[in-house]
Protein backbone atom coordinates (compact mmCIF):
# COMPACT_ATOMS: atom_id res chain seq x y z
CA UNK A 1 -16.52 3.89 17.73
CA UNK A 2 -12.90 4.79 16.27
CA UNK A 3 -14.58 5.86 12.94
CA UNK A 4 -17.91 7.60 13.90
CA UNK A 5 -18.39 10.65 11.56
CA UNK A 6 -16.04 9.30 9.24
CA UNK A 7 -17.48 8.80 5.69
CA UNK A 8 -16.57 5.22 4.31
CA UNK A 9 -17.74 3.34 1.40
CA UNK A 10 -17.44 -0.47 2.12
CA UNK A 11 -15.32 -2.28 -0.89
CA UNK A 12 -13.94 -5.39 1.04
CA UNK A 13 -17.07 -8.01 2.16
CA UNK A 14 -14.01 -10.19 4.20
CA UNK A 15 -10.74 -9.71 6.00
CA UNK A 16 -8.09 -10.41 3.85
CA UNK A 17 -6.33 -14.02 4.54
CA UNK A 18 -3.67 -13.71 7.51
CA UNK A 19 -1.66 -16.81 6.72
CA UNK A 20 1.61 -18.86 7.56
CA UNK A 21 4.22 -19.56 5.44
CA UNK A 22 5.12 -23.15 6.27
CA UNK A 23 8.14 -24.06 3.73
CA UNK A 24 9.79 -20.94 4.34
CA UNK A 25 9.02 -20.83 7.85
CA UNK A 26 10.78 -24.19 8.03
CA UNK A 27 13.43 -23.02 5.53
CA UNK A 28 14.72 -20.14 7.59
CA UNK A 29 14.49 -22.43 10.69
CA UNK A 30 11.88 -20.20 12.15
CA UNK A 31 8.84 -21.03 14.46
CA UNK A 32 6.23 -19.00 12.60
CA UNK A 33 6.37 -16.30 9.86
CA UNK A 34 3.19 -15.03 8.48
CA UNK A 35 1.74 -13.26 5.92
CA UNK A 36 -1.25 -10.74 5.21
CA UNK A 37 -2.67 -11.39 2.10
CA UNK A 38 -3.69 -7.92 0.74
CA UNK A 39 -3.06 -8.96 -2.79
CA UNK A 40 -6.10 -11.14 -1.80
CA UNK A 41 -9.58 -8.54 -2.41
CA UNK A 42 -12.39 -8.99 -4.86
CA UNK A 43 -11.87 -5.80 -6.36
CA UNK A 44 -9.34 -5.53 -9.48
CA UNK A 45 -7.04 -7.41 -8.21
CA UNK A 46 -6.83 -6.30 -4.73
CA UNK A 47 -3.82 -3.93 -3.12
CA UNK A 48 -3.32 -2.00 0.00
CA UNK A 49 -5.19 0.86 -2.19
CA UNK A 50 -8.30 -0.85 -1.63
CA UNK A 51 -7.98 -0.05 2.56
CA UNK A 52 -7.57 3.59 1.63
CA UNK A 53 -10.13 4.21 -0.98
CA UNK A 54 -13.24 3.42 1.47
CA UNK A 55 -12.01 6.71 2.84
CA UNK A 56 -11.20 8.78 0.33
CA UNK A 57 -14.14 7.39 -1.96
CA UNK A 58 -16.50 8.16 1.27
CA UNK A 59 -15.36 11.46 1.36
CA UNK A 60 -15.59 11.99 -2.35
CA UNK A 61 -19.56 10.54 -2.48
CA UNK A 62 -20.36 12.58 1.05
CA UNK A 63 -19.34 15.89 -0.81
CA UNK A 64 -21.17 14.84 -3.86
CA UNK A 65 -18.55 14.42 -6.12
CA UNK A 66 -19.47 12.87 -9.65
CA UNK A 67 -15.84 12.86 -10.94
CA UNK A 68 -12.84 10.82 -9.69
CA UNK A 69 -9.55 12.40 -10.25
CA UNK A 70 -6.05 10.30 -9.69
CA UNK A 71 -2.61 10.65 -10.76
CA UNK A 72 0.39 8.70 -11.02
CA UNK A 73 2.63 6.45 -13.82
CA UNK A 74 1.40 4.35 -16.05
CA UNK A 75 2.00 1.01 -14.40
CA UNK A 76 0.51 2.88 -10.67
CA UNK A 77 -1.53 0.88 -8.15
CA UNK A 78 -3.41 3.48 -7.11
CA UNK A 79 -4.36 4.73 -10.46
CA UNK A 80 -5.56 0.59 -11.49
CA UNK A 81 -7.50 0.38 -8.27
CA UNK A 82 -9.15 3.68 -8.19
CA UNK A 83 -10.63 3.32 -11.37
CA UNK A 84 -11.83 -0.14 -10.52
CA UNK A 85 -13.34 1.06 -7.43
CA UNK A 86 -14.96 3.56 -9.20
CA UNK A 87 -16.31 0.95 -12.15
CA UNK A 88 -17.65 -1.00 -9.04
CA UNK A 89 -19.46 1.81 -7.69
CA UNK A 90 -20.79 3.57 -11.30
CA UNK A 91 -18.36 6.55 -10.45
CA UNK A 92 -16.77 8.47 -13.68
CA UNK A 93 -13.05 8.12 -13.14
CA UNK A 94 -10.34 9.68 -15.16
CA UNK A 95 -6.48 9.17 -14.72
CA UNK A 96 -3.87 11.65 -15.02
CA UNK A 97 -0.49 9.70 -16.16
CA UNK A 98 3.14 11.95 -16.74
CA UNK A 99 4.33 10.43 -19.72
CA UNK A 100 3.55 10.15 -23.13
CA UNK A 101 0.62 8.27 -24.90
CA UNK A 102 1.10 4.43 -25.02
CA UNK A 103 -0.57 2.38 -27.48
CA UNK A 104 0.77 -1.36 -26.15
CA UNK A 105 -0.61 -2.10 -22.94
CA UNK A 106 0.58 -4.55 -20.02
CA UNK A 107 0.25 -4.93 -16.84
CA UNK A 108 -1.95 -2.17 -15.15
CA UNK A 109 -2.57 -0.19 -17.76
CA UNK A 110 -3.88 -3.25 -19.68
CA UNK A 111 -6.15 -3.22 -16.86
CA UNK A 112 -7.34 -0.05 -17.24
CA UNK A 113 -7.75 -0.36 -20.45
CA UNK A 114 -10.21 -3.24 -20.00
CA UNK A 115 -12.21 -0.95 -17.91
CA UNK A 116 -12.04 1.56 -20.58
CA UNK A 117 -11.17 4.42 -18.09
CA UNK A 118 -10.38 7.96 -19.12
CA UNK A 119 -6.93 8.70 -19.82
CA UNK A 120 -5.12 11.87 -19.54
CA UNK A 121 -1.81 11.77 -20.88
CA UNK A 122 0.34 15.02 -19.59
CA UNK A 123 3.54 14.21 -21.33
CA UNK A 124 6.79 14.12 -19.67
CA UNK A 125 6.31 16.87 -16.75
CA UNK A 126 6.68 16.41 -12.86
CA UNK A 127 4.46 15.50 -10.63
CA UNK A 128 3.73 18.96 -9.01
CA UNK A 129 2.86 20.17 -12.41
CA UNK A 130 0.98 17.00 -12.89
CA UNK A 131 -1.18 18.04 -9.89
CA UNK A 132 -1.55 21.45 -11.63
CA UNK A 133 -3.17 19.80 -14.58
CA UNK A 134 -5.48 17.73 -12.45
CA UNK A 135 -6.77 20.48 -10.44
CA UNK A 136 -7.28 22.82 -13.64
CA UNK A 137 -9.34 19.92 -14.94
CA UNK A 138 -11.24 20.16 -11.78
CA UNK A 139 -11.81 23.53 -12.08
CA UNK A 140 -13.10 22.90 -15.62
CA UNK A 141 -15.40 20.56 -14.32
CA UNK A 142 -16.93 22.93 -11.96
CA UNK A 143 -17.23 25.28 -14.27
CA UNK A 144 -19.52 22.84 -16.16
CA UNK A 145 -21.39 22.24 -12.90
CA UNK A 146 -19.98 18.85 -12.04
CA UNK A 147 -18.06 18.59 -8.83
CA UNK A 148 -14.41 16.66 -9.24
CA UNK A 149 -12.91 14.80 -6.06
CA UNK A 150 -8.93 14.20 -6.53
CA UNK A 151 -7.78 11.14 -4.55
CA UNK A 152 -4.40 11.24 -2.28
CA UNK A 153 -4.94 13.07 0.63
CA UNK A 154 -2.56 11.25 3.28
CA UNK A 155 -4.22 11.13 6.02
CA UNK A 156 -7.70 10.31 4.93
CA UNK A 157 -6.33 7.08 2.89
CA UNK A 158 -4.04 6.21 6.68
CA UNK A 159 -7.68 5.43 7.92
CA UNK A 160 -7.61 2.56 5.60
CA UNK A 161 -4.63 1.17 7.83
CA UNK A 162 -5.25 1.85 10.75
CA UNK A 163 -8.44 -0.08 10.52
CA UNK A 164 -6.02 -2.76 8.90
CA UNK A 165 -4.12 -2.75 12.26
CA UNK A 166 -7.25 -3.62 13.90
CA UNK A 167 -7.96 -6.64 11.58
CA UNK A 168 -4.42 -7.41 11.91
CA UNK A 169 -4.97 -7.80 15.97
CA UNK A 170 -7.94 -9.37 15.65
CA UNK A 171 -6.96 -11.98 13.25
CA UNK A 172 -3.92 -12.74 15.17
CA UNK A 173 -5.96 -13.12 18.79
CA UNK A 174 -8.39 -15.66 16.92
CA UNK A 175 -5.77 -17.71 15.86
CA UNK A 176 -3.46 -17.56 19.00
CA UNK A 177 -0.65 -16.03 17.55
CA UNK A 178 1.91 -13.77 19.93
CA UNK A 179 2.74 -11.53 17.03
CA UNK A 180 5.79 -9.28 17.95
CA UNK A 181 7.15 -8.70 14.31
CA UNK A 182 5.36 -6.64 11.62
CA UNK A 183 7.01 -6.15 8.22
CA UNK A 184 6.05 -3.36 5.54
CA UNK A 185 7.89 -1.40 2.80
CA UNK A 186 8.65 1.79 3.39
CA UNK A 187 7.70 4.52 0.74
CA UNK A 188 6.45 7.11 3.14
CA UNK A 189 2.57 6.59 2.13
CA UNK A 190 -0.72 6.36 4.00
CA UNK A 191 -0.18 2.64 4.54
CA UNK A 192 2.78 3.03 6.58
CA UNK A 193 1.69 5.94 8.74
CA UNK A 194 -1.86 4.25 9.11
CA UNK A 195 -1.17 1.05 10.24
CA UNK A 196 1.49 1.73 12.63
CA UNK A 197 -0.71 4.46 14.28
CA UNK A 198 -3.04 1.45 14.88
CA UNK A 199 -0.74 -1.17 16.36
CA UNK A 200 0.02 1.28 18.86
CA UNK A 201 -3.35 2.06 19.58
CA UNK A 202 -4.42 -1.20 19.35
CA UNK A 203 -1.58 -3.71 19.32
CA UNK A 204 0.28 -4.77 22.87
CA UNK A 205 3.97 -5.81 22.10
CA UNK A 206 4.39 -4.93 18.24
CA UNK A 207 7.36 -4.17 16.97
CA UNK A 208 7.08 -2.44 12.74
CA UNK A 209 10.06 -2.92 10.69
CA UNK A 210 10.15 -0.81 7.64
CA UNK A 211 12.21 -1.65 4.98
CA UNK A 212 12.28 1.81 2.70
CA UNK A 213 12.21 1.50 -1.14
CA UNK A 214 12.28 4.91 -1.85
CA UNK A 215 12.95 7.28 0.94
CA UNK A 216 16.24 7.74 3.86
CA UNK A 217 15.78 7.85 7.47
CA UNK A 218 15.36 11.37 8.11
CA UNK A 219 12.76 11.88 4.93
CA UNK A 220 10.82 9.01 5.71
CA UNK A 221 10.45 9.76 9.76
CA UNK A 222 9.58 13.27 8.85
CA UNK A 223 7.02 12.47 6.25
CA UNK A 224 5.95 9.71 9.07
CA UNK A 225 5.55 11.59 11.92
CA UNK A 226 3.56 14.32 10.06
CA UNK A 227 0.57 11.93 9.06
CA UNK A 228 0.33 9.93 12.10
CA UNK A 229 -0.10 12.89 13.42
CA UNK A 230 -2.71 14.10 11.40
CA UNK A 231 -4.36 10.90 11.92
CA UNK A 232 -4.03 11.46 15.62
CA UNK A 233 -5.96 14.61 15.13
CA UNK A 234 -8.61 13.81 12.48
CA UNK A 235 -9.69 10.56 15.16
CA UNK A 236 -9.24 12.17 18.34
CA UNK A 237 -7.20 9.67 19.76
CA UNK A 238 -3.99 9.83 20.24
CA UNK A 239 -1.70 6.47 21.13
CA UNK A 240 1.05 5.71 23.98
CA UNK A 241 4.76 5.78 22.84
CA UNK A 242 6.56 7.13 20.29
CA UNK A 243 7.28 6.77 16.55
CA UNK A 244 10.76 5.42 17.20
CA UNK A 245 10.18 3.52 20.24
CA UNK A 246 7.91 1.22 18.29
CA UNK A 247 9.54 0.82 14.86
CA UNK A 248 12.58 -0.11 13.11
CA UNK A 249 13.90 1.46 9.79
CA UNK A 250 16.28 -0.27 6.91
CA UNK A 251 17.58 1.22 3.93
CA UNK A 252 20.28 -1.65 3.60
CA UNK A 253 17.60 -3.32 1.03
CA UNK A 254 16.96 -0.27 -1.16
CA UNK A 255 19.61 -0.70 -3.92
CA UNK A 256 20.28 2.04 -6.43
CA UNK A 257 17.03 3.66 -5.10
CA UNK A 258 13.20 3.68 -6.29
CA UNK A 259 11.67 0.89 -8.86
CA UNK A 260 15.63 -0.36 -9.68
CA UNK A 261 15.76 -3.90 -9.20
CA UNK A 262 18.29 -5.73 -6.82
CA UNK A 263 19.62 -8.93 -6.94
CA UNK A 264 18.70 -9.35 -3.77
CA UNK A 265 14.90 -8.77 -4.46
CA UNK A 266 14.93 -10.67 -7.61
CA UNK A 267 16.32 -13.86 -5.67
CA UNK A 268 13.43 -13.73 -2.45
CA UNK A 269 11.13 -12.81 -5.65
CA UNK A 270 11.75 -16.30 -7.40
CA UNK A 271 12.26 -17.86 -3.99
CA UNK A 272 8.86 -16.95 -2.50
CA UNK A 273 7.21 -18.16 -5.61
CA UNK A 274 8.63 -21.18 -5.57
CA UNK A 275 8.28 -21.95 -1.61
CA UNK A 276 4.97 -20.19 -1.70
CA UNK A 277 3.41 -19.69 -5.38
CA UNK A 278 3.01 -16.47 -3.84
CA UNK A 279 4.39 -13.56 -6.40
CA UNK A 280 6.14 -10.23 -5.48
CA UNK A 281 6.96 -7.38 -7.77
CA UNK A 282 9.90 -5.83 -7.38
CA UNK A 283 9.37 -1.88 -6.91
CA UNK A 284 7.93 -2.15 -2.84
CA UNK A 285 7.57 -6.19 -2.44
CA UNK A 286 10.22 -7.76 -3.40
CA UNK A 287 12.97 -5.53 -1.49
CA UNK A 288 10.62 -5.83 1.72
CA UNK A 289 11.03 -9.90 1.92
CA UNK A 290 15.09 -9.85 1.34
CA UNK A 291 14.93 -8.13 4.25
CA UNK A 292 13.01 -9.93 6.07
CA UNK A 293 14.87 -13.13 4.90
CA UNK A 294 18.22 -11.54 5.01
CA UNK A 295 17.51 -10.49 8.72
CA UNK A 296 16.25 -13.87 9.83
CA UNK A 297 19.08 -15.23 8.45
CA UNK A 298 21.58 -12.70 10.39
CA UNK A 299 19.20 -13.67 13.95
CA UNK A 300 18.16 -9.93 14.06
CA UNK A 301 15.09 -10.73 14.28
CA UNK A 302 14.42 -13.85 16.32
CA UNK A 303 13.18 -17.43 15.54
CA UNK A 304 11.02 -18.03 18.27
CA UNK A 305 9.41 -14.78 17.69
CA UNK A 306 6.57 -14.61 15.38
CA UNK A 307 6.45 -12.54 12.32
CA UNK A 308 3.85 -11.09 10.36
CA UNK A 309 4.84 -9.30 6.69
CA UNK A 310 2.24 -7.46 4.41
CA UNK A 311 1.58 -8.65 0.85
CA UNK A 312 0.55 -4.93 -0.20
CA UNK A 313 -0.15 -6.14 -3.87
CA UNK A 314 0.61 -4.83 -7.09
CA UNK A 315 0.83 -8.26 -9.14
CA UNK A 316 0.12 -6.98 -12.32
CA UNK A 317 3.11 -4.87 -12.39
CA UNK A 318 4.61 -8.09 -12.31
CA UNK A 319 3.81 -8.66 -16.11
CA UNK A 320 5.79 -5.71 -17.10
CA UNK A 321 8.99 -6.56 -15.34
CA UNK A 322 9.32 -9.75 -16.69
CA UNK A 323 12.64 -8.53 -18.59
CA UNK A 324 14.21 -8.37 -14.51
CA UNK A 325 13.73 -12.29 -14.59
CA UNK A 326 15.96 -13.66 -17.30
């Protein structure tokens, strides 16, 4: 087995929905463009997080940690599902945030709220200090006798993917589908790295298209390459191919750069939710299907080819952009 010796803690029962999007299908004149519902969990409101924290939370309980540490914004996906994760599975969580206190909440940090998780405000500082302050806090902790576990290693939360890539295959064998397209945002994370280290291993004629929200060409295939290599290593498997040979990168979609709204994403935003009632945000989402639109529409990618595109979550960021609507 792929994962034997790996620690995992189980937090999805089912495979998340892998289904087509008839009206725009028909819209864009295509035969068959699909979508993987990983907005769809049963844990706080599901997200591509979810995949990764089996791992990292089966680490974390396998080395007896009684702590969760994670970092990130206020409004982060990773800090919302992390603590629900932990709240499911009656771990103490606390959640380091760079900026200063808030006392209104929406959107994730509402969420968090509800959960009552620990807050650590750090004010204003960068992320490598923020990582400073988490790990002194660790320390602290072990100097109480409690053992901390901070989440984020890369290629641990990958394995979350790369299993993904597996369902993915699976899913799309069931239901007779000749995949060839797979679209994902591109912000150089453990999603990206795992799950196109598993279509090659498992996948036949894949092709990945990345459409970067944060990161250019060169950055992103460096960060790439070093974690699906690492992943190659920590399974002991290493795929056919290479990187390049089976994915495609775009940074025509990424605008003025990371979390600034387009036009462009705000328009396939409305339009999905009114084809689809299916809602994107607009920091990794929402810039992910304008491309894909926008290159259906151009023939890049081909009608009578079917097309698969991630729904990686983060909805209730959605209630603090609303401003970006109107």
């Amino acid at each position: 087995m792929l994962f034997s010796g790996i620690a995992r803690i189980r937090l999805m029962e089912e495979m998340t929905p892998l289904e087509r999007l008839n009206n725009v299908s028909s819209k864009l004149n295509h035969s068959g463009i699909w979508i993987k519902r990983d907005d769809m969990m049963s844990i706080g409101l599901g997200g591509n997080k979810i995949r990764s924290l089996e791992f990292w939370l089966g680490e974390a309980v396998q080395q007896g940690a009684d702590t969760i540490l994670a970092a990130g914004m206020p409004p982060s996906n990773l800090c919302r599902l992390t603590a629900a994760a932990c709240a499911k599975l009656g771990l103490r969580c606390v959640l380091f945030h760079n900026a200063e206190p808030q006392t209104e909440f929406q959107g994730n940090p509402l969420l968090n709220h509800l959960m009552g998780t620990e807050i650590v405000y750090c004010g204003k500082i960068s992320e490598p200090e923020r990582l400073e302050r988490m790990k002194e806090y660790a320390g602290e902790l072990s100097a109480q006798g409690r053992k901390a576990y901070i989440v984020g290693d890369p290629v641990v939360g990958a394995l979350g993917y790369v299993n993904s890539a597996l369902e993915l295959v699976h899913q799309a064998e069931r239901k007779n589908i000749d995949l060839r397209h797979i679209f994902l945002c591109a912000s150089a994370g453990p999603t990206e790295a795992g799950l196109l280290y598993g279509l090659m291993l498992f996948g036949k004629s894949f092709h990945v298209h990345f459409v970067s929200v944060e990161y250019d060409r060169d950055t992103f295939f460096g960060l790439l390459e070093e974690m699906v290599e690492g992943v190659a290593q920590k399974l002991g498997v290493r795929p056919a191919g290479t990187i390049q040979q089976c994915c495609t990168f775009y940074d025509d979609y990424m605008g003025e750069g990371y979390a600034v709204p387009t036009a462009g994403c705000i328009d396939a935003a409305k339009w999905m939710a009114r084809q689809e009632a299916i809602f994107l945000e607009t920091t990794y989402n929402a810039k992910t299907y304008e491309g894909l639109f926008d290159l259906v529409r151009k023939g890049v990618i081909p009608s009578d080819e079917a097309v698969c595109i991630y729904h990686t979550g983060g909805t209730p960021v959605l209630f603090s952009q609303n401003r970006q609507f109107y």
